[in-house]
C-alpha atoms as a PDB file:
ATOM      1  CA  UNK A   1       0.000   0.000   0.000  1.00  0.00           C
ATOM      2  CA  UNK A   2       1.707   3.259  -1.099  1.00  0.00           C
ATOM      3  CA  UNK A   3       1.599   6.471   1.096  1.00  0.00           C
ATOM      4  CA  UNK A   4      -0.218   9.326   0.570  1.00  0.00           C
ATOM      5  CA  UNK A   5       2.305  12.183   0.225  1.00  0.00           C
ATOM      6  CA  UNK A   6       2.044  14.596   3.234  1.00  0.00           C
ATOM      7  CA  UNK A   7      -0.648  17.026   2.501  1.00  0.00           C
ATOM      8  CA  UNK A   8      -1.028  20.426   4.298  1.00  0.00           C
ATOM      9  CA  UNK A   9      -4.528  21.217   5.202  1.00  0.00           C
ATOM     10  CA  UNK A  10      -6.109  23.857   3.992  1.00  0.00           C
ATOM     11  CA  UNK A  11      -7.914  26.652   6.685  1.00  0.00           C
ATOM     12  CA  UNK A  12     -11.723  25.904   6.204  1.00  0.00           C
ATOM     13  CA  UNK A  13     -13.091  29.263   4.852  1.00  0.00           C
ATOM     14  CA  UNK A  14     -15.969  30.833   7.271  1.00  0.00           C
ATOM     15  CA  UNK A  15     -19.149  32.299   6.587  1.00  0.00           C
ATOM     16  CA  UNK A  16     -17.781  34.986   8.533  1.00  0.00           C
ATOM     17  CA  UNK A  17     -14.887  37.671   8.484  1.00  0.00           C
ATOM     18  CA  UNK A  18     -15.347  37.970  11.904  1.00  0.00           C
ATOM     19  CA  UNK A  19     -14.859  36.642  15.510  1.00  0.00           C
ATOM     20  CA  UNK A  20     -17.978  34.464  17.748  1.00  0.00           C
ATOM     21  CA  UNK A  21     -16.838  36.643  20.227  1.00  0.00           C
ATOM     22  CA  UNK A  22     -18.317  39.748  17.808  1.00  0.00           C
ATOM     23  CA  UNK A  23     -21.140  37.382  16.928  1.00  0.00           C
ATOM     24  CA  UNK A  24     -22.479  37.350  20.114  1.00  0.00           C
ATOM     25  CA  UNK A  25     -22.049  40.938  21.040  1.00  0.00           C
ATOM     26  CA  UNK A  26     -24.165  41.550  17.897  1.00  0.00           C
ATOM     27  CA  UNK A  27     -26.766  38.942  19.280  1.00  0.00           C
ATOM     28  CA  UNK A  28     -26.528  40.172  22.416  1.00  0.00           C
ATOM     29  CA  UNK A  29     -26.872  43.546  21.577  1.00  0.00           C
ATOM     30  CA  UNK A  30     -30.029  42.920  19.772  1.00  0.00           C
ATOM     31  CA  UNK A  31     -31.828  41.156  22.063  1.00  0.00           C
ATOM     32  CA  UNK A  32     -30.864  43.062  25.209  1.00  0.00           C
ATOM     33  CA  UNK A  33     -32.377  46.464  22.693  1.00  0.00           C
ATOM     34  CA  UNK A  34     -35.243  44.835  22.082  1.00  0.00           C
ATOM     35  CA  UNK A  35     -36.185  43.686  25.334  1.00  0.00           C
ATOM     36  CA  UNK A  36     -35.300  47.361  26.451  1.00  0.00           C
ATOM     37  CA  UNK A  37     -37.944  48.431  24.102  1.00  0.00           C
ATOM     38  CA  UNK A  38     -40.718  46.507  25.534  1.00  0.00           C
ATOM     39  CA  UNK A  39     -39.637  48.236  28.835  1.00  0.00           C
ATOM     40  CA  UNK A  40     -39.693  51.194  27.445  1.00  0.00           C
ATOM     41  CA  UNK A  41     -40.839  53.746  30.289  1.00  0.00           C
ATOM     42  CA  UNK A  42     -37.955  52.170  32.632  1.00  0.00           C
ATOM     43  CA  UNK A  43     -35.449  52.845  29.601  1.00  0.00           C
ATOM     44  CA  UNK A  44     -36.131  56.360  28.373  1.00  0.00           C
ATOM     45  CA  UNK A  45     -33.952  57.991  27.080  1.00  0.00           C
ATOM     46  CA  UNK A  46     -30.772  55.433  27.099  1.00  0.00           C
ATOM     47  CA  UNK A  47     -29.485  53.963  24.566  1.00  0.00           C
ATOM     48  CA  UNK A  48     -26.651  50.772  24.362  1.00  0.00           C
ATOM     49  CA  UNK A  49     -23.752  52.309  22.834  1.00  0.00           C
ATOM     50  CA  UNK A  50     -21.689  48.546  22.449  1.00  0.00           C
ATOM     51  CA  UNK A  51     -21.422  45.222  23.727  1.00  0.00           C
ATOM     52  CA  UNK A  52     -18.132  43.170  24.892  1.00  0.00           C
ATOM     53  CA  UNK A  53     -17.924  39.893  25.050  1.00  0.00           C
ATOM     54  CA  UNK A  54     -15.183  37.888  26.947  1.00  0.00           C
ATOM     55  CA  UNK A  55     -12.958  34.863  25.168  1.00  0.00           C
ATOM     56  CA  UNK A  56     -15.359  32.045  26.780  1.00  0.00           C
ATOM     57  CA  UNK A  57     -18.874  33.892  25.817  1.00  0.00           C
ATOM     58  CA  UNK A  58     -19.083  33.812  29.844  1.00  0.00           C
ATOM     59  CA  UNK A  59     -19.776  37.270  30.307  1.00  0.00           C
ATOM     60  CA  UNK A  60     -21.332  40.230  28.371  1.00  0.00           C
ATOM     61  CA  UNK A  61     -20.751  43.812  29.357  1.00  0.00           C
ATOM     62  CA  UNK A  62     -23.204  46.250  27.880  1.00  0.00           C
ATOM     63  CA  UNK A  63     -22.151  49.979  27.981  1.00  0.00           C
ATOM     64  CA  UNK A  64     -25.014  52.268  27.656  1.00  0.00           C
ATOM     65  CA  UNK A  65     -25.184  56.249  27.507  1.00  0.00           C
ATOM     66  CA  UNK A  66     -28.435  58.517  28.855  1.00  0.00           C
ATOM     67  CA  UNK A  67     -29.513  61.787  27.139  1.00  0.00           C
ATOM     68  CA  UNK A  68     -28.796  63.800  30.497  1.00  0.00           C
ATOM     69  CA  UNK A  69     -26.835  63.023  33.200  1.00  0.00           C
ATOM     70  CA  UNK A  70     -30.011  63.862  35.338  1.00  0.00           C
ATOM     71  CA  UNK A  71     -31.339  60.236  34.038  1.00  0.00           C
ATOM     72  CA  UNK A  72     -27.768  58.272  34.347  1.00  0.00           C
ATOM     73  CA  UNK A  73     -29.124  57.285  38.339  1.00  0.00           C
ATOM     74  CA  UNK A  74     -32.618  56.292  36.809  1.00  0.00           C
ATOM     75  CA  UNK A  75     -30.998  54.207  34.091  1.00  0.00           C
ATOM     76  CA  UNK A  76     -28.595  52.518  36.287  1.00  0.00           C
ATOM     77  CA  UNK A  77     -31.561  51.208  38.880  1.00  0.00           C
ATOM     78  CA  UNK A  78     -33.467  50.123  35.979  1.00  0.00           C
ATOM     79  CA  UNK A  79     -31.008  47.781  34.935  1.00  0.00           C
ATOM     80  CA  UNK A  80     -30.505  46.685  38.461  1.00  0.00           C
ATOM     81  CA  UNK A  81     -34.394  45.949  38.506  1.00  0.00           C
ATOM     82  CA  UNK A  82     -34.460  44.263  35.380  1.00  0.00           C
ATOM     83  CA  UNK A  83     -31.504  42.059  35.000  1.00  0.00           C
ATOM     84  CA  UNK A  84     -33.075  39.090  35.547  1.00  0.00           C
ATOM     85  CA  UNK A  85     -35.328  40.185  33.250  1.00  0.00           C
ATOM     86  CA  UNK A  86     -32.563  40.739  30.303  1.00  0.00           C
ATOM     87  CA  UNK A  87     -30.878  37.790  31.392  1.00  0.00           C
ATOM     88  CA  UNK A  88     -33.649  35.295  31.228  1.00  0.00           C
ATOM     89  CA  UNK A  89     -34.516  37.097  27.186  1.00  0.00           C
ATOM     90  CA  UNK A  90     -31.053  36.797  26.455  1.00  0.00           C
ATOM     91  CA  UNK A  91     -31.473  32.783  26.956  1.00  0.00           C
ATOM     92  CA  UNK A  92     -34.352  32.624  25.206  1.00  0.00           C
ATOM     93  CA  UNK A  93     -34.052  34.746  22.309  1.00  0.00           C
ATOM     94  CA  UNK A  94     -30.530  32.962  21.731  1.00  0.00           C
ATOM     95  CA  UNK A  95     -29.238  29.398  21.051  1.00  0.00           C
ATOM     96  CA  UNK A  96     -26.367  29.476  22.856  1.00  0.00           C
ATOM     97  CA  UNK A  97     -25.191  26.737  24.803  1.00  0.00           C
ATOM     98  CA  UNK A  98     -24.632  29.081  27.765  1.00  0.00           C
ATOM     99  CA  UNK A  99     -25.739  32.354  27.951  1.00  0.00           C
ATOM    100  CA  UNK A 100     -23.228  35.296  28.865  1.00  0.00           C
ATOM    101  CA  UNK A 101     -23.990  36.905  32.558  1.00  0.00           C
ATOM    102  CA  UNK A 102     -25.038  40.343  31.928  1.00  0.00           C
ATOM    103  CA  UNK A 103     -23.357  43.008  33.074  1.00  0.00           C
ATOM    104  CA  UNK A 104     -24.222  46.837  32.605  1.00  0.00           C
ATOM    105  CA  UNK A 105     -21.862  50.057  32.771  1.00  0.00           C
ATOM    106  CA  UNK A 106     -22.358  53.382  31.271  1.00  0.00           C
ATOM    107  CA  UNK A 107     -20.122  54.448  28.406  1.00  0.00           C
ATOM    108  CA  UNK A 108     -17.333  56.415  29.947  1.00  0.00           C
ATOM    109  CA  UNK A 109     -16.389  57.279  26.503  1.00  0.00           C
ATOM    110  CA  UNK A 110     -19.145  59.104  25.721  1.00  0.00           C
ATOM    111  CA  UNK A 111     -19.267  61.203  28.834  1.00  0.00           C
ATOM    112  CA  UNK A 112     -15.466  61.693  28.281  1.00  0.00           C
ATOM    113  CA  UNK A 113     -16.578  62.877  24.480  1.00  0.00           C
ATOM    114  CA  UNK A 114     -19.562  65.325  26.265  1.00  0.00           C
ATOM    115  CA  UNK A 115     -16.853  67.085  29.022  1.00  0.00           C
ATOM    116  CA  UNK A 116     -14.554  67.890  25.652  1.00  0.00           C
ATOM    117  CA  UNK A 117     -16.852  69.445  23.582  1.00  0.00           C
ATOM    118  CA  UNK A 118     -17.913  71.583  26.615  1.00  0.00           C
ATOM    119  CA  UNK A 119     -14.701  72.368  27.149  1.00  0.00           C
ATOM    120  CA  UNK A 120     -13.773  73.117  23.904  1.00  0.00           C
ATOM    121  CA  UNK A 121     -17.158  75.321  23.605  1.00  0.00           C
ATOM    122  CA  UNK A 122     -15.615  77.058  26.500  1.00  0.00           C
ATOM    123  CA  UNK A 123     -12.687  77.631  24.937  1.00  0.00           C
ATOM    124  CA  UNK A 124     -14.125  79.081  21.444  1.00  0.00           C
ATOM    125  CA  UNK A 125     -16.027  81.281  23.356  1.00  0.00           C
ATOM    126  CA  UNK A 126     -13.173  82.580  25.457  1.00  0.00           C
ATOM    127  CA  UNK A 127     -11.084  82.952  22.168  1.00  0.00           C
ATOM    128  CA  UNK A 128     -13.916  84.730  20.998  1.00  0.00           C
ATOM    129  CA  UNK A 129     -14.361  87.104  23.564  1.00  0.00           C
ATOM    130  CA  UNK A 130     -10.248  87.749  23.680  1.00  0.00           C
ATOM    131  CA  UNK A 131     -10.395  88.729  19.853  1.00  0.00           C
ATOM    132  CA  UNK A 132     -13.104  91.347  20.236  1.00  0.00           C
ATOM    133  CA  UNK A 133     -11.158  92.772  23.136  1.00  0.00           C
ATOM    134  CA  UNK A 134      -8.449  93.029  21.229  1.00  0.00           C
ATOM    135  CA  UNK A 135     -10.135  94.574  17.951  1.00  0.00           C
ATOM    136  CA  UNK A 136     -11.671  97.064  20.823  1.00  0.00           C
ATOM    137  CA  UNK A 137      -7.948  97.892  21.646  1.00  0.00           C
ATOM    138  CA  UNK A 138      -6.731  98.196  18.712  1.00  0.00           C
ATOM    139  CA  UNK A 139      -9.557 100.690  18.142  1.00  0.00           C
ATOM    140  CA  UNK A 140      -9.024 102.525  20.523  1.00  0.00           C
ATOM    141  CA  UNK A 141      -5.006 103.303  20.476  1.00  0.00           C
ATOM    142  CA  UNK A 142      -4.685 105.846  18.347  1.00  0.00           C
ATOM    143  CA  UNK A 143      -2.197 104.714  15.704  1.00  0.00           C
ATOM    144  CA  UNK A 144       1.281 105.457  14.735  1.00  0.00           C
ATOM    145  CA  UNK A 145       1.996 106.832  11.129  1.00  0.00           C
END
């Protein structure tokens, strides 16, 4: 019986260019948002700004953002209230073998993106205000010829 000549194997190709990990932030992602929806007077106003999902698809972290910082306490209890809630529609809107735990944290990126633009609206309108002083000076010096 002769050999077979060492073959390499060749990578299967995927469906998809990216990771399960991504996958099931996606899922999770959706189905968190849509259960949010049905709760919808709990969740005013917030919105889930991404999804991470660890290495073993053991735990999801949802970052959300609020429209005012006013409602960042409001949103915060309401996913403490409704966890279980999110949990137990992540396991059935899914068919995952196990289901990521749920976590929830707000999106310190986007409240880090907020407290620049104010201070860089603080800062155009200080420029501002320094240029018409100085056109005022300038004005008012009587100039040299």
């Amino acid at each position: 019986m002769a050999r077979r000549p060492n073959r390499r194997r060749r990578a299967m190709p995927t469906a998809h260019r990216y990771e399960r990990t991504d996958r099931v932030a996606q899922l999770v992602r959706s189905v968190v948002a849509s259960e949010m929806e049905r709760l919808d007077e709990a969740f005013e106003g917030t919105v889930i700004t991404g999804v991470e999902v660890d290495r073993e698809l053991s735990v999801a972290v949802v970052y959300y953002d609020v429209r005012d910082d006013d409602a960042a306490g409001s949103a915060a209890a309401a996913f403490d209230e409704h966890h279980h809630r999110l949990q137990r529609a992540l396991g059935a809107g899914t068919s995952l073998r196990r289901t990521p735990t749920l976590r929830f944290r707000r999106d310190q990126g986007a409240v880090a993106a907020e407290r620049i633009e104010d201070l860089l609206a603080g800062l155009s309108g200080e420029h501002h205000e320094s240029e018409l002083a100085d056109n005022a000076a300038e004005r008012d010096e009587p100039g040299e010829r």
